[in-house]
Protein backbone atom coordinates (compact mmCIF):
# COMPACT_ATOMS: atom_id res chain seq x y z
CA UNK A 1 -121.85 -75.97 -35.45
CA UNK A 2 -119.31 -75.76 -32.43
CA UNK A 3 -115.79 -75.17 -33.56
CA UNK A 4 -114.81 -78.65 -32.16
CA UNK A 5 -116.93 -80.14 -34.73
CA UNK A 6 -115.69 -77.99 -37.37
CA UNK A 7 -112.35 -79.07 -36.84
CA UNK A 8 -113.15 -82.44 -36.96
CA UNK A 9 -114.73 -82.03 -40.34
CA UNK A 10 -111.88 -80.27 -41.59
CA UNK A 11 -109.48 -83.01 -40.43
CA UNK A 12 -111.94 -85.81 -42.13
CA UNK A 13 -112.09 -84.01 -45.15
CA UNK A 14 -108.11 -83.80 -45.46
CA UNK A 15 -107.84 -87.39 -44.80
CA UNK A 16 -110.52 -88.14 -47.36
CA UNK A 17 -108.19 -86.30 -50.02
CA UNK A 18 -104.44 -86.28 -48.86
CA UNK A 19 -103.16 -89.57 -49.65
CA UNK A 20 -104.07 -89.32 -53.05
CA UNK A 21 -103.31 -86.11 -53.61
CA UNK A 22 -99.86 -86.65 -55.18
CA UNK A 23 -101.18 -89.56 -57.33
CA UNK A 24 -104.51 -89.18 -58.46
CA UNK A 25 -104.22 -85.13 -60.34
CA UNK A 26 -100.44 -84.10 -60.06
CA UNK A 27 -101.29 -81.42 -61.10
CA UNK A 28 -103.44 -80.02 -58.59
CA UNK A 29 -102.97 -78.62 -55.20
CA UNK A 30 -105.52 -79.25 -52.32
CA UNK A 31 -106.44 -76.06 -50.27
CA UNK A 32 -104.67 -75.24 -46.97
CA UNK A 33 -106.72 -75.55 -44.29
CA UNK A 34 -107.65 -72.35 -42.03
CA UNK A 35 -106.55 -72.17 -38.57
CA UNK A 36 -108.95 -71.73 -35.77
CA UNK A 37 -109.45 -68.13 -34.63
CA UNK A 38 -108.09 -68.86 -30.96
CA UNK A 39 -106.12 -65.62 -29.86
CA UNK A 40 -103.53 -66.42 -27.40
CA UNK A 41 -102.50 -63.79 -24.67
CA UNK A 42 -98.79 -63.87 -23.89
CA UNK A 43 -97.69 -62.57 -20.18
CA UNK A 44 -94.77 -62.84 -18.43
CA UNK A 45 -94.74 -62.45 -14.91
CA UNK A 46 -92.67 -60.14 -12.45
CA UNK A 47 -90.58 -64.14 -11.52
CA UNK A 48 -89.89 -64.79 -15.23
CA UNK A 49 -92.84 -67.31 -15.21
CA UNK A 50 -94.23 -67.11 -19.07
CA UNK A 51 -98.20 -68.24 -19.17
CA UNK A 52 -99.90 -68.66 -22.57
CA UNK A 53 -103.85 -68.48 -22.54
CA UNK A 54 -106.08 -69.57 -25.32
CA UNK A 55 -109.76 -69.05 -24.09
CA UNK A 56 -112.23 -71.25 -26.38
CA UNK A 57 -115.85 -69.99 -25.32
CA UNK A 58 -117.25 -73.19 -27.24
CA UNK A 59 -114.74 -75.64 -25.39
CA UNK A 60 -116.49 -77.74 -22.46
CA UNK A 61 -112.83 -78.61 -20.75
CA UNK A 62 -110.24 -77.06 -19.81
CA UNK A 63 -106.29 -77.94 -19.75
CA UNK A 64 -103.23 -76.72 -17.70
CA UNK A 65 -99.73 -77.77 -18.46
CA UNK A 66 -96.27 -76.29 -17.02
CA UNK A 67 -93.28 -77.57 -18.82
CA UNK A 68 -89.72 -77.05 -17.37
CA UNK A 69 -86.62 -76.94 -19.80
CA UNK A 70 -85.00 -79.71 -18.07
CA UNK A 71 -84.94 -83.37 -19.01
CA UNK A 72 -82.84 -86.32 -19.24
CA UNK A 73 -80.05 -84.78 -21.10
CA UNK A 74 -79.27 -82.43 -17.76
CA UNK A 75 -78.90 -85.31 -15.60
CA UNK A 76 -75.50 -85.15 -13.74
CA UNK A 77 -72.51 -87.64 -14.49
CA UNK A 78 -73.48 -90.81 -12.54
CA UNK A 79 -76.85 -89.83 -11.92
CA UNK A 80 -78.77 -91.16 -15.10
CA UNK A 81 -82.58 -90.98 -14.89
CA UNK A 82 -82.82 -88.34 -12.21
CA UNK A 83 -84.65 -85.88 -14.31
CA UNK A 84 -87.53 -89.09 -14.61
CA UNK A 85 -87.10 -89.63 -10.95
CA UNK A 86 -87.95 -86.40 -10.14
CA UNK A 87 -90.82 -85.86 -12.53
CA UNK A 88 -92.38 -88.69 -10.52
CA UNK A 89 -91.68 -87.88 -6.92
CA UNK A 90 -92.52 -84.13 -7.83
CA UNK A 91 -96.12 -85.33 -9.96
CA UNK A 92 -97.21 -87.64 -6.81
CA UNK A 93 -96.98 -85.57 -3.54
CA UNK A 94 -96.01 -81.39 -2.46
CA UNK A 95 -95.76 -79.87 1.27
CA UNK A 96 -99.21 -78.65 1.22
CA UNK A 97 -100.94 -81.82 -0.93
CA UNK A 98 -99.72 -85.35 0.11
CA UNK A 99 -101.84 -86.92 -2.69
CA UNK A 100 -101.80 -85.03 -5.35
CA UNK A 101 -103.11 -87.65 -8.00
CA UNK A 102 -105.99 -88.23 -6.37
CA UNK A 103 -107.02 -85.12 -5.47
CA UNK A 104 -107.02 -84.38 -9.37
CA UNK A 105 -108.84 -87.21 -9.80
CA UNK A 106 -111.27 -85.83 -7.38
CA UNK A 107 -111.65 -82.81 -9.55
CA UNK A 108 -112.75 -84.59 -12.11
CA UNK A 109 -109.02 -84.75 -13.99
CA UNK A 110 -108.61 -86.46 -17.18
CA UNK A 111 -105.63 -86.63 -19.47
CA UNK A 112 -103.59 -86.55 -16.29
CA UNK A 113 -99.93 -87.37 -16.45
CA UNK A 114 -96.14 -86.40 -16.70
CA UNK A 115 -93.26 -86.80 -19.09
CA UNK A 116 -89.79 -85.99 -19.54
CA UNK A 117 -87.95 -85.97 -22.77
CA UNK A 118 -84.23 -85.40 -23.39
CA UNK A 119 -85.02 -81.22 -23.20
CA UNK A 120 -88.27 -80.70 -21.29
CA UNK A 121 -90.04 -82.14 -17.96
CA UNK A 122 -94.11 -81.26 -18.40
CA UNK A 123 -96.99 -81.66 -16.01
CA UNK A 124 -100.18 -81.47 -16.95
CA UNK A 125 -104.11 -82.13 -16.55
CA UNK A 126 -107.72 -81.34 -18.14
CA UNK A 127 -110.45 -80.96 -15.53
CA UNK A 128 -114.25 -79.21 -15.87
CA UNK A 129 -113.74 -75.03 -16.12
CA UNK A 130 -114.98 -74.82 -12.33
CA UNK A 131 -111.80 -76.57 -11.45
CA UNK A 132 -109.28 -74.48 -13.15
CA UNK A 133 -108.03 -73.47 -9.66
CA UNK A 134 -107.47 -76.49 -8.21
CA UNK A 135 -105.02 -77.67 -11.41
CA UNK A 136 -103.61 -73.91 -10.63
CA UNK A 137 -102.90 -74.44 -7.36
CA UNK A 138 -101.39 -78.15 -7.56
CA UNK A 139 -98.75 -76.86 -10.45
CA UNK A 140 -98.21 -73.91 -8.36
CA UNK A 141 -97.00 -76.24 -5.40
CA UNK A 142 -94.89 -78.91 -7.69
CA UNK A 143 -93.01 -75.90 -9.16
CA UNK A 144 -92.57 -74.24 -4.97
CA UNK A 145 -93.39 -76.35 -2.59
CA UNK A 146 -92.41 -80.22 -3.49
CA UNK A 147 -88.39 -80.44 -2.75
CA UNK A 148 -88.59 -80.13 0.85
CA UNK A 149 -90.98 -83.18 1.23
CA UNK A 150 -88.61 -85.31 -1.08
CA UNK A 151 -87.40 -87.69 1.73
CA UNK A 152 -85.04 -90.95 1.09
CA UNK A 153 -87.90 -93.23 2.51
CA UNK A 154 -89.89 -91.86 -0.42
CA UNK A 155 -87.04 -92.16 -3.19
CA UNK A 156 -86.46 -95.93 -2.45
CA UNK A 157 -90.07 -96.21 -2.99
CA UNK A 158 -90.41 -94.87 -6.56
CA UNK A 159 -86.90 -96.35 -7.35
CA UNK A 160 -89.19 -99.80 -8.06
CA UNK A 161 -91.32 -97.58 -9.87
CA UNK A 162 -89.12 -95.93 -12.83
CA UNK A 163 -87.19 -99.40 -12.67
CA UNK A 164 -90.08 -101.04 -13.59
CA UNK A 165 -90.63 -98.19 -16.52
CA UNK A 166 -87.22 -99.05 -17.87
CA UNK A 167 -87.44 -102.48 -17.79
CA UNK A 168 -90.65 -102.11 -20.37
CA UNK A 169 -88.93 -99.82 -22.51
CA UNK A 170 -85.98 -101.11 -22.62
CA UNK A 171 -85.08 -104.90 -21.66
CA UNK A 172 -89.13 -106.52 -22.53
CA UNK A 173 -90.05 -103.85 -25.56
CA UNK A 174 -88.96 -105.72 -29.11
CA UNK A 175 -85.57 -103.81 -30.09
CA UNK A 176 -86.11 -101.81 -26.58
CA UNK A 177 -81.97 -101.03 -26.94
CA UNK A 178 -81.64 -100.49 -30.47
CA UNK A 179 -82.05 -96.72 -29.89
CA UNK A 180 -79.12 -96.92 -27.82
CA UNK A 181 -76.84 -98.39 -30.17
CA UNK A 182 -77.52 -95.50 -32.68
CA UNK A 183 -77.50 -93.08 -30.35
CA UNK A 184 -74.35 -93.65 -29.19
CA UNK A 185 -72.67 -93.82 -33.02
CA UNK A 186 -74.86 -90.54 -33.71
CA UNK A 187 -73.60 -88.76 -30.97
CA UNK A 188 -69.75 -88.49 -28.83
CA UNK A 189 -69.44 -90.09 -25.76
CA UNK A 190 -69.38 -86.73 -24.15
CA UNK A 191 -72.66 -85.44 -25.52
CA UNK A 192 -75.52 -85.49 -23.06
CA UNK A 193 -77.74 -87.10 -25.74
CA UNK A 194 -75.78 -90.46 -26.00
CA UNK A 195 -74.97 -90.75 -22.12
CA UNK A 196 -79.13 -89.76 -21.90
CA UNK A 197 -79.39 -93.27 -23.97
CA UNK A 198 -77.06 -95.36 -21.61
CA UNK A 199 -78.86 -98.77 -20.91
CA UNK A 200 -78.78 -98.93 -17.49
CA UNK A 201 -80.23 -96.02 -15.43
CA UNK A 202 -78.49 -94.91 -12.10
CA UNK A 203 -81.75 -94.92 -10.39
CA UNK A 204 -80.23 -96.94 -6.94
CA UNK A 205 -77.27 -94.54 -6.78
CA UNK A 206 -79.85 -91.33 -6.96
CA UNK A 207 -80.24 -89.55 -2.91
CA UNK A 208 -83.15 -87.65 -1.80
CA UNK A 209 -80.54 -85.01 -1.66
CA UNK A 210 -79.80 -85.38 -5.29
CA UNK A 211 -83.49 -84.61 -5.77
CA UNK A 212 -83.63 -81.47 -3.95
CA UNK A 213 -80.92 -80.33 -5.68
CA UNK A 214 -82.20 -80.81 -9.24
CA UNK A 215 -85.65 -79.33 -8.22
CA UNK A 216 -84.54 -76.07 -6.73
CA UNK A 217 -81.81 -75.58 -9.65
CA UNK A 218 -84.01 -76.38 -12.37
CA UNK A 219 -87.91 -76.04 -11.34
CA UNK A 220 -87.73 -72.77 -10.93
CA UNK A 221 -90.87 -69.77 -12.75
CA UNK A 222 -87.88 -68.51 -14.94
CA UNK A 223 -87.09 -71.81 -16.21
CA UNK A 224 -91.26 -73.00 -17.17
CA UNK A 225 -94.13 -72.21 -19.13
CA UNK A 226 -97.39 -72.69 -18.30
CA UNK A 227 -100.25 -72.98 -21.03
CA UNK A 228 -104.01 -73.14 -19.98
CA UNK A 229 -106.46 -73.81 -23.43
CA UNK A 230 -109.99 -74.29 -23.36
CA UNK A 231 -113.22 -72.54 -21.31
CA UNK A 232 -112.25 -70.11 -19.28
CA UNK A 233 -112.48 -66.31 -18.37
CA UNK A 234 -109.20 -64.72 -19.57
CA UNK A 235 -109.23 -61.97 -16.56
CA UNK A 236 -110.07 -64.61 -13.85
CA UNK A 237 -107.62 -67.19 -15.00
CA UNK A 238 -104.33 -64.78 -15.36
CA UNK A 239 -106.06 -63.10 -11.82
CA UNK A 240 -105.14 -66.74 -10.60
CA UNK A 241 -101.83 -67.14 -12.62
CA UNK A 242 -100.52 -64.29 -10.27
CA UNK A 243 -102.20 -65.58 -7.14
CA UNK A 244 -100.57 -68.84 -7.47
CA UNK A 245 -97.25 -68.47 -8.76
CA UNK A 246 -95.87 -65.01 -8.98
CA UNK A 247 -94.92 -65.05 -5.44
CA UNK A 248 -92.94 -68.19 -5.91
CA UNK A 249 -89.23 -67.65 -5.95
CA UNK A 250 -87.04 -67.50 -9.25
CA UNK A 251 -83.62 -68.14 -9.10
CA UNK A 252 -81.83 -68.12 -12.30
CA UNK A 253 -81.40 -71.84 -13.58
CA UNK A 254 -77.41 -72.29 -14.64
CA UNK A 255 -76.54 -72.01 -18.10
CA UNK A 256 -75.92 -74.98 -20.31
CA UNK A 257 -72.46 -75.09 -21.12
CA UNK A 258 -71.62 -74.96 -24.84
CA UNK A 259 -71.27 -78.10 -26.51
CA UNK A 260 -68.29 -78.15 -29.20
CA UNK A 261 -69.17 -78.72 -32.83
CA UNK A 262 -68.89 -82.22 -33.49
CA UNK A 263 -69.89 -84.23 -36.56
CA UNK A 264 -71.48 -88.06 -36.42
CA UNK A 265 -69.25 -90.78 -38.03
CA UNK A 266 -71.49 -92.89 -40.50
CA UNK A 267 -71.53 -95.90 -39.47
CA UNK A 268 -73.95 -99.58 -40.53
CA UNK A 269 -74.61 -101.22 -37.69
CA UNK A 270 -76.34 -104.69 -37.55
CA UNK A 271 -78.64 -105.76 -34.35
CA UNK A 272 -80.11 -108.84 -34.32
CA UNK A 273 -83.40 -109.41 -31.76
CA UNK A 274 -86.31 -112.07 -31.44
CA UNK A 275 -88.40 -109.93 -34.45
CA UNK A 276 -90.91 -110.89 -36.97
CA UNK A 277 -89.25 -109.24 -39.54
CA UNK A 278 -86.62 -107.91 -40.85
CA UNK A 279 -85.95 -103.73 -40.76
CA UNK A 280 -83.92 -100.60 -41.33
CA UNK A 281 -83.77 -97.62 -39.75
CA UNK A 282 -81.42 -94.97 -41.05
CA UNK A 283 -80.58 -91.56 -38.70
CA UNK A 284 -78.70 -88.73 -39.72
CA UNK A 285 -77.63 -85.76 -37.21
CA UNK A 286 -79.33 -82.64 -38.25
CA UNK A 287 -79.82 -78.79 -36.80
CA UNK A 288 -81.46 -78.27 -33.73
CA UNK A 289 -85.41 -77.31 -33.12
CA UNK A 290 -86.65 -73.53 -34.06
CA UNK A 291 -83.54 -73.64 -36.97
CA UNK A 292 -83.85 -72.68 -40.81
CA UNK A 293 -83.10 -76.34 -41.56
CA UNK A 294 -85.13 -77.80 -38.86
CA UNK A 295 -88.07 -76.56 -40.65
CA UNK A 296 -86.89 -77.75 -43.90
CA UNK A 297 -86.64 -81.08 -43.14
CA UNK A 298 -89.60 -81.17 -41.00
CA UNK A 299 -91.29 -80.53 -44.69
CA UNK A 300 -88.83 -83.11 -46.38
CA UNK A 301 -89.86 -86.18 -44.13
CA UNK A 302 -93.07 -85.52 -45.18
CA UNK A 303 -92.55 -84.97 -48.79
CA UNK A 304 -90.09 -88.18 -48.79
CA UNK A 305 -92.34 -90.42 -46.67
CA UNK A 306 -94.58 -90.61 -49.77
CA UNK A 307 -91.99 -91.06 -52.20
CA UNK A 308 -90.74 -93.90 -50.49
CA UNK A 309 -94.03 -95.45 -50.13
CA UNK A 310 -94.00 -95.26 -53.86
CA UNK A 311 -90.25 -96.63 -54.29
CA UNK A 312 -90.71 -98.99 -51.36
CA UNK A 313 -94.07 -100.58 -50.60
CA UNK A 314 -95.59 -100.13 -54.11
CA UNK A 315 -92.68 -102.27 -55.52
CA UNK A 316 -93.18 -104.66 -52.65
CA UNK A 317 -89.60 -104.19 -51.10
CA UNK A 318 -91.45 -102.97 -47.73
CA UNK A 319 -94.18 -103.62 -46.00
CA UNK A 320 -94.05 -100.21 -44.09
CA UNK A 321 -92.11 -97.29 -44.13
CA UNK A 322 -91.64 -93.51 -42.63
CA UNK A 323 -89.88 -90.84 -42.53
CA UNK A 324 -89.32 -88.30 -39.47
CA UNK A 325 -87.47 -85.36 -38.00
CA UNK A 326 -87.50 -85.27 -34.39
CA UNK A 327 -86.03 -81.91 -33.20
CA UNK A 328 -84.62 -81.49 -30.46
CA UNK A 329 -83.13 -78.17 -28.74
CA UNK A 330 -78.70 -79.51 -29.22
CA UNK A 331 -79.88 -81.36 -32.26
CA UNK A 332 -82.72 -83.37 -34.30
CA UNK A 333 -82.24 -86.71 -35.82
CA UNK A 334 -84.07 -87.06 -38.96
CA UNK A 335 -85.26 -90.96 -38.71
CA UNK A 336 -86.13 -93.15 -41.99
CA UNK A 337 -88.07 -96.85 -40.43
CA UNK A 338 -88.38 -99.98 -42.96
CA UNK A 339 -90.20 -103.18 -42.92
CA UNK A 340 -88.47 -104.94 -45.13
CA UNK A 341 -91.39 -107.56 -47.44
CA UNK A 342 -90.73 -110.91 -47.06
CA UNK A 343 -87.71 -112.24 -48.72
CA UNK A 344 -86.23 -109.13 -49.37
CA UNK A 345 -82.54 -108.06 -47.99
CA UNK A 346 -82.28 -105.14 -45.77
CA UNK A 347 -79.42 -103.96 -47.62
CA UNK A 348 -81.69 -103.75 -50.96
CA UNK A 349 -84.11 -101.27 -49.01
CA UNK A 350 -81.16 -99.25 -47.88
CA UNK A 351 -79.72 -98.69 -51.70
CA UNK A 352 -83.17 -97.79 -52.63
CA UNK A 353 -83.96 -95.55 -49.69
CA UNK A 354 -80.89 -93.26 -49.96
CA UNK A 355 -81.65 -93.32 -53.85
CA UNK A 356 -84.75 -91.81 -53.00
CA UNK A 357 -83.47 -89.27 -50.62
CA UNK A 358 -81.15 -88.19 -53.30
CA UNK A 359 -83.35 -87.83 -55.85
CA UNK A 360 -85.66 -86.20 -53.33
CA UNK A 361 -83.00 -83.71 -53.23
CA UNK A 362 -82.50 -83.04 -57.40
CA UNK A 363 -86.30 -82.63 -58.33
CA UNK A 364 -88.40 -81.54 -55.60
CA UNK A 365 -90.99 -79.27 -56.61
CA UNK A 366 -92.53 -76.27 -55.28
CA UNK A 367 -95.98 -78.47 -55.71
CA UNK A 368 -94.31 -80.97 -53.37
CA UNK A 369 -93.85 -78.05 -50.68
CA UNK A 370 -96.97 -77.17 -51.11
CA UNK A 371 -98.34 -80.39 -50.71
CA UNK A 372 -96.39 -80.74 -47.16
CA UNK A 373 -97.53 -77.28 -45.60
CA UNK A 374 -100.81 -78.96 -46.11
CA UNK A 375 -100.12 -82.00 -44.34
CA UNK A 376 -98.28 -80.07 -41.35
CA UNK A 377 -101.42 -78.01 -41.35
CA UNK A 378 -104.14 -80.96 -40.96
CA UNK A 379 -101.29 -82.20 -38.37
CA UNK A 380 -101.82 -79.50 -36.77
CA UNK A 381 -105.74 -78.73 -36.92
CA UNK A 382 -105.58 -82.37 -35.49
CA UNK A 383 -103.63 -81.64 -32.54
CA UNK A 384 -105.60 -78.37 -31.74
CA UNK A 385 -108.66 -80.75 -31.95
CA UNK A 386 -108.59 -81.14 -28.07
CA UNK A 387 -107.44 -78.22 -25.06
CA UNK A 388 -104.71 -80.93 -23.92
CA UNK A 389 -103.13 -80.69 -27.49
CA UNK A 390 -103.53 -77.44 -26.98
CA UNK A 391 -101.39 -76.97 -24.30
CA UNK A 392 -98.44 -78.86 -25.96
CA UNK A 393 -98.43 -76.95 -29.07
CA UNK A 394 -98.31 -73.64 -27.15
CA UNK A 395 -95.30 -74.92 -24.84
CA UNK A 396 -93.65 -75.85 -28.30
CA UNK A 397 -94.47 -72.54 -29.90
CA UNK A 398 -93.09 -70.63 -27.06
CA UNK A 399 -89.97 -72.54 -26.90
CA UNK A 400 -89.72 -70.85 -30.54
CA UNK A 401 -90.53 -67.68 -29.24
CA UNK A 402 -93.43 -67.61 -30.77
CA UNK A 403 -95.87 -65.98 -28.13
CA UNK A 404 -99.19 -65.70 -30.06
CA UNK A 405 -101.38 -62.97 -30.56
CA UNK A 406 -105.14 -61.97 -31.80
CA UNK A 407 -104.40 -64.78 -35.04
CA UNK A 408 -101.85 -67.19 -33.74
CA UNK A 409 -99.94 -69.06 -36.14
CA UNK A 410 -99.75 -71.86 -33.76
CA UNK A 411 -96.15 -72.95 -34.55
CA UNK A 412 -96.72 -72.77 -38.25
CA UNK A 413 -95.15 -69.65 -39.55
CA UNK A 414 -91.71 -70.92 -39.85
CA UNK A 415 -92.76 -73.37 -42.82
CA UNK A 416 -94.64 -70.31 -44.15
CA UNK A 417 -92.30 -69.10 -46.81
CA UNK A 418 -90.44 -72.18 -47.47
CA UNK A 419 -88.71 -72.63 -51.23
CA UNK A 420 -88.63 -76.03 -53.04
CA UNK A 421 -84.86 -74.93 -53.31
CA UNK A 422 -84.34 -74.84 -49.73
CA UNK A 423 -86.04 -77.88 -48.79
CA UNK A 424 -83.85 -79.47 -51.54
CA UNK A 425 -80.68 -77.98 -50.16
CA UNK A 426 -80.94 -78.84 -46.81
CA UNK A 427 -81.50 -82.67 -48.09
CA UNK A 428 -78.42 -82.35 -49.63
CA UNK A 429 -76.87 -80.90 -47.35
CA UNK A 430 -77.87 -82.96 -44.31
CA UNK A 431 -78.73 -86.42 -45.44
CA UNK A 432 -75.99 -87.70 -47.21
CA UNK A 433 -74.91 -90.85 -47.64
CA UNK A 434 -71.57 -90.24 -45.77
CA UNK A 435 -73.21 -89.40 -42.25
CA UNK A 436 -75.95 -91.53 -41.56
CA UNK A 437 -76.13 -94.20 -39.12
CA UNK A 438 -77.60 -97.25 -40.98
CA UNK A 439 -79.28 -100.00 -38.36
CA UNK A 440 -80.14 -103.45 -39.94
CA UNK A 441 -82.38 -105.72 -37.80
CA UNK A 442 -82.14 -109.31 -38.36
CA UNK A 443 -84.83 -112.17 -36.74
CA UNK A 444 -82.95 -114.11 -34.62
CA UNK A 445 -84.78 -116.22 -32.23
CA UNK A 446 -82.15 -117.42 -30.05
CA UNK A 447 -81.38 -113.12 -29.13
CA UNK A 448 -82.77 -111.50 -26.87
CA UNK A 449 -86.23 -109.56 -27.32
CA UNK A 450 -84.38 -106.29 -26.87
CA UNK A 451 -81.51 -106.76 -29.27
CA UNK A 452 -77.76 -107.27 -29.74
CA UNK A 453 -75.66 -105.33 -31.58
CA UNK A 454 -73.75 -107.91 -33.55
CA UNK A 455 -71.07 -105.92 -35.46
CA UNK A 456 -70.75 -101.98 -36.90
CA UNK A 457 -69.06 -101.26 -40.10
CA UNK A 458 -68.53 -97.99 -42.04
CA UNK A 459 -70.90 -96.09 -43.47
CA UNK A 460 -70.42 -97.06 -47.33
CA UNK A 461 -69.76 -100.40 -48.97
């Protein structure tokens, strides 16, 4: 059986078992699923470039990404949404390649696209083996060789481009500014994660100049990883790796000045938009990615978005609910979403939410834990299921430091070791009732699709 399929079964047979795991035999445990033996090779090259490599000889694909630490939370004062400019002026055309899309296409490229986050700018493809020099090559003259053909002419033609992204997101997607409005109570003004969520972008005051700049101080080997996961010869491909890119040059990218310690201000805020129903979301600040309590709460959402399916949608006060961390590298936001059921008050579903997050917090149990390692596991098997998932989870291991080896962990170790007592403690500790930022959504036909924040209030009654 090829290890592909394997995997799949694996994942099947979790999802067979792992909703009903907590309900059907309390008292037992499922098993923890085994990794796949893919050894990853860890280099770094005479520029600073780091390269990950995780040969599969039973893969049929294979997958190159490069991600930069840079994203939308480095953009200058004034300049919001050049990091997304530049990901697409830098994606579509280089001084060697004027079409770069299609020649990937050419080649055969599939899962072939660019994002930028608030921390990271990535770039990456999945093309046959025989091509792995081509997606080489292109990354290779993106990170080198694509400021200098950044001209205005060309930045007033993707301007309609990334205007046209934000308008989706934000003005015709159904509560497309609500993220704003929390953002902005969960972080100070100053922080580059609220001004990141500002609802206009600054894309018509943004110069070809401005480009140039941002891609020679930030897309630089020292500053990137690049990941390549699937079939291919280990020797050949790093042979490449140093053909391509070690020659490149690596200044030092500027370091991040240090943010002062701030705290978030609880807050309810009430948005009304042209919904169908009624929600809540509730946010609280929390450490940032790669930290003791990152990891702990990264089990907790799990472990609390079946509790509240319990307290929630088996009592009919929700029609949906969840519970996330996403980590970040300044900090995460640990994110609770509710449907409210029809008739209900959102107000109800908040009293019973942070009831369950408290009591989350007294009794959790070390079969609980247990029960979430699990689930990040499968997550994980699931996501290593293809080379371009892959990719990502090396690029997020290795911005833990986590560089591999013959039996890589794949991101996994730090939730390892991890107590009920700790996951308790840092739900005490983070996600009280005090900080969080509280967003009720109320159907309003007459508002507009996006939203309107109505009125905030303090965080308690």
């Amino acid at each position: 059986m090829r290890r592909g399929s394997l995997l799949r079964l694996v994942i099947l047979l979790g999802a067979l078992v792992s909703p009903a795991v907590a309900t059907a035999d309390p008292g037992s445990l499922p098993e923890l699923p085994e990794l796949p033996e893919l050894p990853v090779t860890s280099v770094v090259l005479s520029n600073g470039l780091r390269v990950l490599l995780a040969p599969d000889p039973l893969a049929t694909l294979t997958s190159v990404r490069v991600s930069y630490d840079v994203g939308a939370a480095d953009d200058p004062n004034g300049l919001r949404g050049l990091a997304q400019l530049t990901e697409h002026l830098v994606a579509g055309q280089t001084k060697h390649i004027v079409r770069v899309l299609r020649l990937l296409a050419a080649s055969g490229a599939s899962d072939l696209n660019a994002t930028t986050t608030l921390d990271q700018t990535s770039y990456f493809e999945t093309l046959p083996p025989e091509r792995l020099e081509t997606a080489l090559w292109v990354e290779s003259e993106r990170m080198g060789y694509a400021a200098e053909v950044v001209t205005e002419a060309r930045v007033v033609s993707e301007r309609a481009v990334v205007h046209n992204e934000e308008r989706e997101r934000r003005h015709d997607a159904v509560l497309g500014a609500a993220w704003a409005f929390s953002q902005h109570q969960l972080f100070p003004e100053w922080h580059p994660y609220s001004t990141a969520a500002d609802d206009d972008a600054d894309f018509d005051l943004i110069h070809a100049s401005d480009v140039q700049a941002f891609v020679s101080t930030w897309y630089s080997p020292r500053n990137a990883v690049l990941a390549v996961a699937g079939r291919f010869d280990r020797e050949r491909a790093l042979a490449l790796v140093r053909r391509y890119f070690e020659s490149l040059p690596s200044p030092e990218p500027p370091a991040r000045p240090t943010l002062r310690s701030s705290s978030t201000e609880g807050a309810r805020l009430v948005v009304s938009a042209n919904a169908v129903q009624d929600a809540m979301v509730i946010e609280w600040r929390t450490p940032s990615f790669g930290t003791h309590d990152d990891a702990s709460l990264d089990l907790a959402a799990t472990i609390l978005s079946l509790r509240l399916q319990r307290s929630l949608v088996a009592t009919h006060l929700a029609t949906r609910v969840s519970a996330r961390q996403a980590s970040n590298r300044e900090s995460s936001v640990f994110r609770v979403t509710a449907t409210c059921a029809p008739g209900k008050a959102p107000s109800v579903l908040l009293k019973s939410i942070q009831a369950t997050v408290d009591g989350m917090a007294r009794d959790i149990t070390s079969a609980d834990v247990e029960r979430a390692r699990v689930q990040w596991r499968r997550r994980r098997l699931s996501s290593l299921e293809t080379v371009e998932g892959r990719t990502s989870v090396l690029v997020s291991n290795a911005r833990l430091g986590d560089g591999g080896g013959p039996r890589s962990s794949w991101g996994l170790a730090r939730y390892e070791n991890l107590t009920e007592s700790e996951v308790g403690q840092g739900v005490a500790t983070w996600l009280r009732p005090e900080r969080r930022v509280a967003t009720t959504t109320l159907v309003d036909h007459r508002a507009p699709l996006r939203g309107r924040l109505v009125r905030r209030e303090g965080a308690l009654p």
